[in-house]
N, C-alpha and C. Protein backbone atom coordinates (compact mmCIF):
# COMPACT_ATOMS: atom_id res chain seq x y z
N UNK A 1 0.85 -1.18 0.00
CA UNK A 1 0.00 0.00 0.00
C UNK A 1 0.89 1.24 0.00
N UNK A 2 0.54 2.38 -0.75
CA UNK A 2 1.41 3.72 -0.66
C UNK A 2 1.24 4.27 0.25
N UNK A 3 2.04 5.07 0.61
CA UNK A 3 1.72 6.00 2.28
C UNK A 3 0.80 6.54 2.59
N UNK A 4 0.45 7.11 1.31
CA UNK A 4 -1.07 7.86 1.52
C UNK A 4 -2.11 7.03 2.29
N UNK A 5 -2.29 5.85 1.26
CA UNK A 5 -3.22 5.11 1.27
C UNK A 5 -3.37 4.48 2.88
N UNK A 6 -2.36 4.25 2.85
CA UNK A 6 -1.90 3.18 4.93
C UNK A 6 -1.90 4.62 5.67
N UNK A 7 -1.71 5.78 5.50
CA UNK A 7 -2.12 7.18 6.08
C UNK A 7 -3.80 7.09 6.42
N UNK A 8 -4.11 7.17 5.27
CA UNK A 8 -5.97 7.01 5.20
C UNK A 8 -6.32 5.99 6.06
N UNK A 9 -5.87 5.14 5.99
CA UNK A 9 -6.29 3.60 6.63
C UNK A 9 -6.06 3.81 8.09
N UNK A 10 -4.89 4.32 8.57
CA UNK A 10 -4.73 4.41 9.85
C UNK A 10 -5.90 5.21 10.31
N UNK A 11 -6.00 6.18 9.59
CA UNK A 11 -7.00 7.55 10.49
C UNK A 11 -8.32 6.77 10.36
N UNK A 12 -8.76 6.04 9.39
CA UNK A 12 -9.82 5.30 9.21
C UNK A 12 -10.13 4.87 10.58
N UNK A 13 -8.98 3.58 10.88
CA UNK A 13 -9.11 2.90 12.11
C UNK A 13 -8.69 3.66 13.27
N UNK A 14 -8.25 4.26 13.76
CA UNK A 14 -8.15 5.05 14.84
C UNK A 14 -9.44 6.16 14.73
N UNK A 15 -9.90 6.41 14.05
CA UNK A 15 -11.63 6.99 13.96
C UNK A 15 -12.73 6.03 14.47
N UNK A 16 -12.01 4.97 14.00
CA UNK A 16 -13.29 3.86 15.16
C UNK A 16 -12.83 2.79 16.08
N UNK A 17 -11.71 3.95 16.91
CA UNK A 17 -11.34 3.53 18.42
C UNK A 17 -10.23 2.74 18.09
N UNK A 18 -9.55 2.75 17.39
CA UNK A 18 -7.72 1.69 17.31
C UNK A 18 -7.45 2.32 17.76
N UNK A 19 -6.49 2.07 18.99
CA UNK A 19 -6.02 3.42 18.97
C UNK A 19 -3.95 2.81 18.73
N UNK A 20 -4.46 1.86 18.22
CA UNK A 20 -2.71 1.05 17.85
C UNK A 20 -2.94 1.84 16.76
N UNK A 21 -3.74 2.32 15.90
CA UNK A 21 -3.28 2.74 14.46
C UNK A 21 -2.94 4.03 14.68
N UNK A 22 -3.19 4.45 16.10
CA UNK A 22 -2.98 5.32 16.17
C UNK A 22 -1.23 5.55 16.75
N UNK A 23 -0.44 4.73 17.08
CA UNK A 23 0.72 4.27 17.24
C UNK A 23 0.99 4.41 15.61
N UNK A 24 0.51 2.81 14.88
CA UNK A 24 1.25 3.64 13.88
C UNK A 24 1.31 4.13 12.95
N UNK A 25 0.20 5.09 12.98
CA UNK A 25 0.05 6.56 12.17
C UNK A 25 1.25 7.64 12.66
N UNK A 26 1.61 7.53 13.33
CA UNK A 26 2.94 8.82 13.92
C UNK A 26 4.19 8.75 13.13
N UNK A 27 4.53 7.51 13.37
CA UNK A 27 6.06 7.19 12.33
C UNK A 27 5.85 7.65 10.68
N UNK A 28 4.98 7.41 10.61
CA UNK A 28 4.30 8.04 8.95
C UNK A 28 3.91 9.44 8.82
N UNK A 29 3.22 10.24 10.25
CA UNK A 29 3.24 11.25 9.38
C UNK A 29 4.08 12.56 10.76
N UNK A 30 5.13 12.46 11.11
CA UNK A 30 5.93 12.62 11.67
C UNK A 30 6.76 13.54 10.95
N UNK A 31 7.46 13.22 9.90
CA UNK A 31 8.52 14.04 9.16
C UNK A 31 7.48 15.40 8.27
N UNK A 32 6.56 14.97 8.49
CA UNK A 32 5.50 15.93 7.58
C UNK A 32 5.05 17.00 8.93
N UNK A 33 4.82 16.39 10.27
CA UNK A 33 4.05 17.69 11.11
C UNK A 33 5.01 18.30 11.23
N UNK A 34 6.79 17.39 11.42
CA UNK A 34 7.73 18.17 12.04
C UNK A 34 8.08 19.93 10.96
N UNK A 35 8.11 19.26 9.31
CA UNK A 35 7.92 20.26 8.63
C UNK A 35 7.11 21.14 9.06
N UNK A 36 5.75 20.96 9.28
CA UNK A 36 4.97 22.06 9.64
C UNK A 36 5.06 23.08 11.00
N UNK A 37 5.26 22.33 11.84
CA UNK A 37 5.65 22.75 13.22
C UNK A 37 7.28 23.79 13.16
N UNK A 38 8.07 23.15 12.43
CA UNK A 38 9.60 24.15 11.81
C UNK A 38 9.08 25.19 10.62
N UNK A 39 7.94 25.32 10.04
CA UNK A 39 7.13 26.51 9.37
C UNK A 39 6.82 27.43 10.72
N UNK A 40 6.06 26.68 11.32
CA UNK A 40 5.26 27.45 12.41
C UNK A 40 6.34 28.15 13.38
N UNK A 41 7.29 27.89 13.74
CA UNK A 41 7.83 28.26 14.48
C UNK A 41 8.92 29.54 13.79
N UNK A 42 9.31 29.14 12.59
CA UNK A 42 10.16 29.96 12.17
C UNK A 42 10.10 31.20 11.72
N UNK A 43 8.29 31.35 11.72
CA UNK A 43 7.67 32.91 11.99
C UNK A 43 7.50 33.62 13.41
N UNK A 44 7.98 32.53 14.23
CA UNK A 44 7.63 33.21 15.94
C UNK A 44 8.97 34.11 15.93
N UNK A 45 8.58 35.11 17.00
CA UNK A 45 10.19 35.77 17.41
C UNK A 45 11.23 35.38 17.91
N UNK A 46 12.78 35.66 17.87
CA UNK A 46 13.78 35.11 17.89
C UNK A 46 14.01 34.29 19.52
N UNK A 47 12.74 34.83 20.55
CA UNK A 47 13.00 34.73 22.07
C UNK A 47 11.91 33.55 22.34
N UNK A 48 11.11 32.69 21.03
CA UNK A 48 10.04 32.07 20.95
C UNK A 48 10.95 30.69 21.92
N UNK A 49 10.33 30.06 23.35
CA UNK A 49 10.94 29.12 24.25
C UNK A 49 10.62 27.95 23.04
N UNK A 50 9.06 27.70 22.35
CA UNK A 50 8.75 26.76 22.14
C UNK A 50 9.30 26.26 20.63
N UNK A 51 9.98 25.10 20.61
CA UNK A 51 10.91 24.52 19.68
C UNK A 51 9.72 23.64 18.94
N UNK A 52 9.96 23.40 17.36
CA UNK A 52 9.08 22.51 16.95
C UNK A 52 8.65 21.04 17.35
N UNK A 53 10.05 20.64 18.23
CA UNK A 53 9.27 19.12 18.42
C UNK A 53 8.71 19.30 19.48
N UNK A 54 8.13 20.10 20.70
CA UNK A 54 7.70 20.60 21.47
C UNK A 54 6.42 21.19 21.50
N UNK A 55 6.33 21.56 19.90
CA UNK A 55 5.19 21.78 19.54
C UNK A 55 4.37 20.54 18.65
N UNK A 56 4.78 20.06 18.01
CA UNK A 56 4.79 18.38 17.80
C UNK A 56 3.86 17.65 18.64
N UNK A 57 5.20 17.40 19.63
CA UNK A 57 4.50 16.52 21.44
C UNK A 57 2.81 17.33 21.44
N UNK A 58 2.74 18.58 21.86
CA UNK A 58 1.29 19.11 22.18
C UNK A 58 0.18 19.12 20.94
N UNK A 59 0.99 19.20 19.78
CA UNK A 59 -0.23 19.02 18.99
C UNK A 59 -0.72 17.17 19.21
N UNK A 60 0.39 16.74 19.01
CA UNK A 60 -0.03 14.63 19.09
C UNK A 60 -1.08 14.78 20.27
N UNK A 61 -0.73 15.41 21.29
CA UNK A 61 -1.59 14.82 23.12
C UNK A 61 -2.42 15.73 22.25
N UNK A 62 -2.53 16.29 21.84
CA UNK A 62 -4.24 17.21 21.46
C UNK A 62 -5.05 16.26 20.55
N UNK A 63 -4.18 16.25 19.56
CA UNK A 63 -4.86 15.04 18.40
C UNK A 63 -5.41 13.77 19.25
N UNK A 64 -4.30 13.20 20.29
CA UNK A 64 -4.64 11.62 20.77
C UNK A 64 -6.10 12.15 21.75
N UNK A 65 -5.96 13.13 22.26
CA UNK A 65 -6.97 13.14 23.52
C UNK A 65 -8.64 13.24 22.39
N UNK A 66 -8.15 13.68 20.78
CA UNK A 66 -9.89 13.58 20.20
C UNK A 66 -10.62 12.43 20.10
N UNK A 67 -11.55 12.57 21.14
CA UNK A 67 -12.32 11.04 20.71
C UNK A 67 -13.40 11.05 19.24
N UNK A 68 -13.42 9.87 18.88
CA UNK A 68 -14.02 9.65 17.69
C UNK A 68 -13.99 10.62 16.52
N UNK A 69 -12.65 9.85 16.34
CA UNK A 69 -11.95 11.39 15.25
C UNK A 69 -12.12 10.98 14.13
N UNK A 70 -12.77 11.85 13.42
CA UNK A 70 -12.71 11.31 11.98
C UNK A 70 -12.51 12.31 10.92
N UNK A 71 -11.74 11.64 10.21
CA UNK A 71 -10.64 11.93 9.21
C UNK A 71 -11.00 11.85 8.18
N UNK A 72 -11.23 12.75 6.89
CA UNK A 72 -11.56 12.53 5.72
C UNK A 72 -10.47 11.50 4.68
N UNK A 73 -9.11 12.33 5.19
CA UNK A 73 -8.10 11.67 4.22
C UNK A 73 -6.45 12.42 5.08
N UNK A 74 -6.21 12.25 4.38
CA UNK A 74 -4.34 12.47 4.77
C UNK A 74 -4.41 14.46 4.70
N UNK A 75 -5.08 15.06 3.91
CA UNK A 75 -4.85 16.23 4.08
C UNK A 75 -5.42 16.87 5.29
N UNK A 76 -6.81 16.32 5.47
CA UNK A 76 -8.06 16.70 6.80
C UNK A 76 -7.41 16.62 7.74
N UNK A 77 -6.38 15.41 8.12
CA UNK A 77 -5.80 15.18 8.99
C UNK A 77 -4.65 16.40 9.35
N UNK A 78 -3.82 17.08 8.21
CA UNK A 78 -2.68 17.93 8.44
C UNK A 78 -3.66 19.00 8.54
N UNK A 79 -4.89 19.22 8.20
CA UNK A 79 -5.67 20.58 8.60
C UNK A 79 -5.80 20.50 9.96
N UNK A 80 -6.71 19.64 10.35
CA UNK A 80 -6.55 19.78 11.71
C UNK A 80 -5.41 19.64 12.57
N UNK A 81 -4.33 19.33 12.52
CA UNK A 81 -3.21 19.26 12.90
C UNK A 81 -2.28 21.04 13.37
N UNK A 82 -2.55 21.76 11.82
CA UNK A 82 -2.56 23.20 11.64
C UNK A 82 -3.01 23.80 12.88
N UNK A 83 -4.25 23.95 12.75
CA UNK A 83 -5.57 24.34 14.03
C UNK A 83 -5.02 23.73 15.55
N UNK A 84 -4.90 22.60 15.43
CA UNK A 84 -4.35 22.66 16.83
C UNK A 84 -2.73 23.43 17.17
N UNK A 85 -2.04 23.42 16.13
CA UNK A 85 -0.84 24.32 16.23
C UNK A 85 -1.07 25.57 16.37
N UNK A 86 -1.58 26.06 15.47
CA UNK A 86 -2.01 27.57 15.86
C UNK A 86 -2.67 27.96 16.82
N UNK A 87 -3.72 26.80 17.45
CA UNK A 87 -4.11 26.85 18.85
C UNK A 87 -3.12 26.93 20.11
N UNK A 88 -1.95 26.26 19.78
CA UNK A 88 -0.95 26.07 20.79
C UNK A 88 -0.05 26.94 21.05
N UNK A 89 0.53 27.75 19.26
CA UNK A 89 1.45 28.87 19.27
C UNK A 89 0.50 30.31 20.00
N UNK A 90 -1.01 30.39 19.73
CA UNK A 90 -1.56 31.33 20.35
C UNK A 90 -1.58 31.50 21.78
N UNK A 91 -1.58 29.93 22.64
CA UNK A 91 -2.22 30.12 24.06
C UNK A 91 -0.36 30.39 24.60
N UNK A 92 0.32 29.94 23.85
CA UNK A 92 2.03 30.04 24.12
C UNK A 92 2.35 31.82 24.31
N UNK A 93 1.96 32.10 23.13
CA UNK A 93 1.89 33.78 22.68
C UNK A 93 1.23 34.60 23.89
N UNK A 94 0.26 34.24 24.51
CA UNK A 94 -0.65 34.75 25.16
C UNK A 94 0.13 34.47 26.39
N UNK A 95 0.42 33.35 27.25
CA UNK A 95 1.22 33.30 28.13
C UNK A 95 2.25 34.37 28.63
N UNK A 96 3.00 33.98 27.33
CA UNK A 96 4.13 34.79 27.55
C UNK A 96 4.25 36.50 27.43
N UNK A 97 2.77 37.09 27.15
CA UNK A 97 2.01 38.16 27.28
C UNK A 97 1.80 38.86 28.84
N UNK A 98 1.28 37.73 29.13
CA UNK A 98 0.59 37.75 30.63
C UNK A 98 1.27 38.73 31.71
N UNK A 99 1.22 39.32 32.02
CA UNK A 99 2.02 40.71 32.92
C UNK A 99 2.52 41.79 31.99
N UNK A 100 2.04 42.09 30.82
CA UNK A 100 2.86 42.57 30.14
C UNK A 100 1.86 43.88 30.09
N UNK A 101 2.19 45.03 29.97
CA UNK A 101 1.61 46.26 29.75
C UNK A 101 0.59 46.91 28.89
N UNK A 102 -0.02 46.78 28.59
CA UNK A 102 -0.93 47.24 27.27
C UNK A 102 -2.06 45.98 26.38
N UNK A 103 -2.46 46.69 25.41
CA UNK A 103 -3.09 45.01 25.08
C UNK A 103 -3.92 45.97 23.58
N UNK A 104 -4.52 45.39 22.92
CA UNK A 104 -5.01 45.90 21.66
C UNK A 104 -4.43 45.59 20.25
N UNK A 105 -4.75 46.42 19.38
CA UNK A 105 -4.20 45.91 17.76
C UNK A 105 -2.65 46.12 18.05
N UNK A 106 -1.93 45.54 16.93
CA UNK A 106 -0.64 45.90 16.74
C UNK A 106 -0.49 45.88 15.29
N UNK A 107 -0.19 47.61 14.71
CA UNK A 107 0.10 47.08 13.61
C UNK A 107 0.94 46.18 13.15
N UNK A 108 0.98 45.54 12.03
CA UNK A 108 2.03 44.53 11.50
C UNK A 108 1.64 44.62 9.82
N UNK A 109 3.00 44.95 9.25
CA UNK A 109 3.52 44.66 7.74
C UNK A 109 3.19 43.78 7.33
N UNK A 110 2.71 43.29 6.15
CA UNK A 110 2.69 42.26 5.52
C UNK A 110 3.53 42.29 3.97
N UNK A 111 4.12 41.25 3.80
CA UNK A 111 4.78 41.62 2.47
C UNK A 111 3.88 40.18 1.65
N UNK A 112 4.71 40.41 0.28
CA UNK A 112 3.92 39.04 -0.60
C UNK A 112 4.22 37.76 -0.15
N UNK A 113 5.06 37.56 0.55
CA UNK A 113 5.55 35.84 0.22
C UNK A 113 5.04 35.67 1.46
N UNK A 114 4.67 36.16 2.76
CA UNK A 114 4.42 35.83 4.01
C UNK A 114 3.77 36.76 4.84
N UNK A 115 2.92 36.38 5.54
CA UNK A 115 2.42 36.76 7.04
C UNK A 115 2.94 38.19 7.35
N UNK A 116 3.42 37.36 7.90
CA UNK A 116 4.87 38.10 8.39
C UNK A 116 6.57 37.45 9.34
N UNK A 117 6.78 37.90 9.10
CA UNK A 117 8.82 37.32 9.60
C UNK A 117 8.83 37.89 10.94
N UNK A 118 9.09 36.38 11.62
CA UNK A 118 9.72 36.66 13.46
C UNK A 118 8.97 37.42 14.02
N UNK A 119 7.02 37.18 14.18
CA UNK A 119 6.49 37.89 14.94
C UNK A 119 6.73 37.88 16.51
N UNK A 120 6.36 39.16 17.27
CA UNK A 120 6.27 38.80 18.44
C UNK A 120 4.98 38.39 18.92
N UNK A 121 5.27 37.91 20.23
CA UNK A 121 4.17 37.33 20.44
C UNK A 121 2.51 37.87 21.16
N UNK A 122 2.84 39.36 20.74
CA UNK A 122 1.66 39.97 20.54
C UNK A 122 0.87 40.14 18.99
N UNK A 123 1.90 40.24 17.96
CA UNK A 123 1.55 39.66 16.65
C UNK A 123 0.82 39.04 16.42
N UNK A 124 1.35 36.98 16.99
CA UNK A 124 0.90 36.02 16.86
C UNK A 124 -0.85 36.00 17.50
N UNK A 125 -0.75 36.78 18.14
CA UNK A 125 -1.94 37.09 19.25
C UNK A 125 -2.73 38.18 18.44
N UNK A 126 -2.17 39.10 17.94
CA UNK A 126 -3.31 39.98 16.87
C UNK A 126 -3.53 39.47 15.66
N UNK A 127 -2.57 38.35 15.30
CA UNK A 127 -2.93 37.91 13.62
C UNK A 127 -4.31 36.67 14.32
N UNK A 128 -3.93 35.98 15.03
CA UNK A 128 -5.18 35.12 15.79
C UNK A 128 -6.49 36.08 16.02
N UNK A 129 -6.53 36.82 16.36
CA UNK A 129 -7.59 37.85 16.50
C UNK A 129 -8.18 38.08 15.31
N UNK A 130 -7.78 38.52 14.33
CA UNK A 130 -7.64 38.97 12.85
C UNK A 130 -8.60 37.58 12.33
N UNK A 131 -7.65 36.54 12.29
CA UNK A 131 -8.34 35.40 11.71
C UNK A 131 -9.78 35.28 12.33
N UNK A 132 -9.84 35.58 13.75
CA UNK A 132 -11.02 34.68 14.42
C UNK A 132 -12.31 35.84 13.49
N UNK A 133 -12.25 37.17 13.39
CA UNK A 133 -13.38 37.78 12.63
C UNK A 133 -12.48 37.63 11.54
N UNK A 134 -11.87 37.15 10.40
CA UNK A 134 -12.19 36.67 9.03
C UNK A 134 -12.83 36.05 9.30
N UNK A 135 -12.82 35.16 10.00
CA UNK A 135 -13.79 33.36 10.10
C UNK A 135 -15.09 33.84 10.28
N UNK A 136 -15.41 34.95 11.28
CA UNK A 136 -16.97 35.10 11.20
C UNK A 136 -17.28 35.83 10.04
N UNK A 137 -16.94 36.24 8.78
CA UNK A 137 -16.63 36.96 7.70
C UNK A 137 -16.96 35.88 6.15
N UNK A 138 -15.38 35.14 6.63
CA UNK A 138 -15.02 34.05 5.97
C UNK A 138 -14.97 32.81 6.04
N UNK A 139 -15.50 31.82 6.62
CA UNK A 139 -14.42 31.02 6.94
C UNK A 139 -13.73 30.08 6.04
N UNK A 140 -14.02 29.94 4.83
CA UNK A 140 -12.78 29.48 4.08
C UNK A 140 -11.58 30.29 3.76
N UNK A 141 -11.63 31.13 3.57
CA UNK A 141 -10.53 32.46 3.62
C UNK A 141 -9.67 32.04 4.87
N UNK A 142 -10.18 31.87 5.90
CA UNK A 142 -9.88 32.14 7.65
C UNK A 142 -8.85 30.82 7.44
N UNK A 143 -9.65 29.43 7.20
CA UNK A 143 -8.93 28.53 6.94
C UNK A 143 -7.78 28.45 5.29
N UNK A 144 -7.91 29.00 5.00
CA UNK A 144 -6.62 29.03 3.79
C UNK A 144 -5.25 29.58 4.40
N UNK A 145 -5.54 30.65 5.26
CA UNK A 145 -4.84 31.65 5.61
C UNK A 145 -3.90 30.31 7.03
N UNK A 146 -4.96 29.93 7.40
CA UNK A 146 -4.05 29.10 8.11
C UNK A 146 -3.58 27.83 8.22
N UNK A 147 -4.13 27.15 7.12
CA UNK A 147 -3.43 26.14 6.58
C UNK A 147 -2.01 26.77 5.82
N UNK A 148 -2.00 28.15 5.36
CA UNK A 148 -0.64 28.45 4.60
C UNK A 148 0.47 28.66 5.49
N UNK A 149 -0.03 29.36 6.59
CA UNK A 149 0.72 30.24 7.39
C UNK A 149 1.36 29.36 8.66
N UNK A 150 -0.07 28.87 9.58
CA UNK A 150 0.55 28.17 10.72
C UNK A 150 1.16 26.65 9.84
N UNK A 151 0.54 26.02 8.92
CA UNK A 151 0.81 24.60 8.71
C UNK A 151 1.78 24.90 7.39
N UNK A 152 1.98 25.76 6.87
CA UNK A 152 2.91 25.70 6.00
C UNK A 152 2.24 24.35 4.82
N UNK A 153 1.37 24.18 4.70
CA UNK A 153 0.56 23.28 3.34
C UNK A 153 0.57 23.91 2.41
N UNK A 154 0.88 23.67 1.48
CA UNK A 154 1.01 23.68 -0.07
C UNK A 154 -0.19 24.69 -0.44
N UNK A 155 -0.19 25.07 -1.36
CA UNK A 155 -1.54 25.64 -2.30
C UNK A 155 -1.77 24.07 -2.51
N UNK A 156 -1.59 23.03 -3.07
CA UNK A 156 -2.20 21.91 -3.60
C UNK A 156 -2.58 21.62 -2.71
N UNK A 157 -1.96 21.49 -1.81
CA UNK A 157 -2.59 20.37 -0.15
C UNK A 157 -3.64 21.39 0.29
N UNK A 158 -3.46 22.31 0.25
CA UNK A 158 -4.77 23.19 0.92
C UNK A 158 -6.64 23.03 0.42
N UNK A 159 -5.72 23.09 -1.13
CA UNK A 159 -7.04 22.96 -2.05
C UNK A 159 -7.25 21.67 -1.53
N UNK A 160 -6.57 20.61 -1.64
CA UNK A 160 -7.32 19.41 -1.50
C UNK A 160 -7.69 19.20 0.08
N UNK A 161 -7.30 19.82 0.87
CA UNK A 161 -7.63 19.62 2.46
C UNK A 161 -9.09 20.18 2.75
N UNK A 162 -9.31 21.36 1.51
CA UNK A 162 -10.61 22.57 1.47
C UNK A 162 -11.78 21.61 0.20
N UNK A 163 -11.10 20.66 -0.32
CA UNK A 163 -11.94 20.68 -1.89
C UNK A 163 -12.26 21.45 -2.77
N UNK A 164 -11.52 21.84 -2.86
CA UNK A 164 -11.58 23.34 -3.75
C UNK A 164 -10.51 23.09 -4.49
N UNK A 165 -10.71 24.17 -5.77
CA UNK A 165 -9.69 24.28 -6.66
C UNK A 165 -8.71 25.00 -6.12
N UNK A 166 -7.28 24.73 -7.15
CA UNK A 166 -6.07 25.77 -6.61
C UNK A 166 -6.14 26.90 -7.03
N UNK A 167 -7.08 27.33 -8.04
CA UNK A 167 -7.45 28.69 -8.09
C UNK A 167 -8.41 29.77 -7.33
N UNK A 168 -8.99 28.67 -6.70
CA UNK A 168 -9.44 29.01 -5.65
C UNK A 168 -9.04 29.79 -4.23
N UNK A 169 -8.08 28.50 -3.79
CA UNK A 169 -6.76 29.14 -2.90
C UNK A 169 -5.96 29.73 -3.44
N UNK A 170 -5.77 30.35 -4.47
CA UNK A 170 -4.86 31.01 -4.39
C UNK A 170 -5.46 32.42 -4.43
N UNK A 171 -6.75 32.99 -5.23
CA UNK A 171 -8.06 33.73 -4.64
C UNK A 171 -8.15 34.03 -3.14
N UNK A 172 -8.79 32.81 -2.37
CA UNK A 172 -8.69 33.05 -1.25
C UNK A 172 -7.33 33.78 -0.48
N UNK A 173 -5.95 33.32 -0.53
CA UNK A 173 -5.31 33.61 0.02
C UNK A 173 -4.94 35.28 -0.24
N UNK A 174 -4.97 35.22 -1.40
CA UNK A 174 -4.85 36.85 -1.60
C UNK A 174 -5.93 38.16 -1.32
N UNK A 175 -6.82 37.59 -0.93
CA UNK A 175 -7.84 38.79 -0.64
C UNK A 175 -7.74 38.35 0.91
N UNK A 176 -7.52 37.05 1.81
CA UNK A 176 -7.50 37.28 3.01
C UNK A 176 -6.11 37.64 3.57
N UNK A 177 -5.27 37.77 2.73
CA UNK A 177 -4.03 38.60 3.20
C UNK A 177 -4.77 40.45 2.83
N UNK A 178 -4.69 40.98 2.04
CA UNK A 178 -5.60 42.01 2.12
C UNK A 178 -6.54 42.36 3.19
N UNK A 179 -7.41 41.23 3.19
CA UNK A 179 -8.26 41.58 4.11
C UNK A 179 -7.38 41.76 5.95
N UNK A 180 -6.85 41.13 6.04
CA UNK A 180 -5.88 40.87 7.37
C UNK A 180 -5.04 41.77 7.92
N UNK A 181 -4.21 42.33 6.34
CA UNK A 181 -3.46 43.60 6.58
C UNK A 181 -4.23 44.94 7.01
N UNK A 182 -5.45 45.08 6.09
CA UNK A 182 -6.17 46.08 6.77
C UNK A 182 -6.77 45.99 8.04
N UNK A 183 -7.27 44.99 8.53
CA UNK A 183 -7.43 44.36 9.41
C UNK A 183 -6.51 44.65 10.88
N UNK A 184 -5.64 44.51 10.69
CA UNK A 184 -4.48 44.08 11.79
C UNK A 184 -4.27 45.35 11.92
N UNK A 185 -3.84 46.65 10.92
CA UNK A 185 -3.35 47.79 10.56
C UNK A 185 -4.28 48.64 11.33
N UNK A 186 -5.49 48.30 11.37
CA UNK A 186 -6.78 49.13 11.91
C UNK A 186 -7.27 49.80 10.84
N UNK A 187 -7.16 49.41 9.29
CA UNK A 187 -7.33 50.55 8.44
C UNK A 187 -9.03 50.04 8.08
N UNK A 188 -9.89 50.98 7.54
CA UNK A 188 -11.23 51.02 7.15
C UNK A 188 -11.30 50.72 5.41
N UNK A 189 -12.01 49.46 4.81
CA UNK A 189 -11.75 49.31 3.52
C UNK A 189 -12.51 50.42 3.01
C-alpha cells in the first residue's frame, strides 16, 4: 500500500477507536508535522521558548486526547493538525504576554511571500484575533490563511484539504491577506 493510502487507513481505524493505528500513524506522518511545526515556528520571534518538536508533542496529546476522530483523508488530517498548532502557538503567545503592559491591535507589515517574519508574540496574538473575525466573515478564507501560514501546506494540499480548486486558494489567500493587513493595521476598507 502507498503511504497515503496506509495514512488514510490508519486515520480510518483510529476513527473507530484503534487506537494502535494510532501508534502507527505517527512514524508516517511525523517528518511531515515536524515540517509544519519548523514553518510554524520559524515565523515566531527570535526569544520564541517553544521549539518545533515541542510543539509536535502538544499538537499529538491534542490530536490523541480527540475522541471519535474522523478523518476525511491524509490532508483533513494535516488541517486539523494546523488548528491545533495555531491553537498552541496562540495560548504560548498569550502566556508569555501575561504581565505585560498594554493590550489591543498591533500594527504589522505584511509583504507578498508571508504573514509576516519573526512575529512577536503579541503579533501572533493579533494575527489570531484577525483570523477569528475573518472566520466570522469568511471562513474558508480564515482557513486558507491558516493552513498556509501556521501549517505551512502547499496551495495543492490546501485545495485538496478545502476541496476546492487551486485557483481558488490562491483567490482566497490573496484577498485574506488584504483583508488581514487592513485588518491588523486598523485601516477602514
Amino acid at each position: 500500500m502507498d503511504p497515503q493510502g496506509e495514512v488514510t487507513s490508519l486515520l480510518v481505524a483510529w476513527g473507530k477507536g484503534d487506537q494502535n493505528a494510532l501508534k502507527e500513524l505517527m512514524p508516517l506522518v511525523y517528518n511531515e508535522l515536524h515540517r509544519m511545526a519548523r514553518r510554524a515556528w520559524s515565523v515566531q520571534d527570535q526569544g520564541n521558548t517553544l521549539q518545533p518538536t515541542a510543539l509536535i508533542n502538544e499538537a499529538y496529546l491534542r490530536l490523541a486526547d480527540v475522541e471519535n476522530a474522523s478523518f476525511q483523508n491524509r490532508c483533513h488530517f494535516f488541517a486539523v493538525a494546523c488548528t491545533a498548532m495555531r491553537q498552541i502557538l496562540v495560548n504560548h503567545a498569550r502566556s508569555r504576554l501575561a504581565g505585560k503592559r498594554g493590550s489591543g491591535r498591533v500594527p504589522v507589515s505584511l509583504d507578498d511571500v508571508q504573514l509576516a517574519v519573526h512575529q512577536e508574540a503579541a503579533q501572533v496574538v493579533a494575527l489570531h484575533d484577525a483570523l477569528e473575525r475573518l472566520q466570522a466573515v469568511d471562513e474558508r478564507k480564515s482557513r486558507v490563511i491558516e493552513m498556509r501560514y501556521f501549517g505551512g501546506l502547499s496551495i495543492e494540499e490546501t485545495a485538496e484539504a478545502l476541496g476546492v480548486s487551486i485557483i481558488t486558494v490562491n483567490r482566497d489567500f490573496r484577498l485574506a491577506r488584504t483583508w488581514l493587513m487592513r485588518e491588523m493595521n486598523g485601516e477602514q476598507p
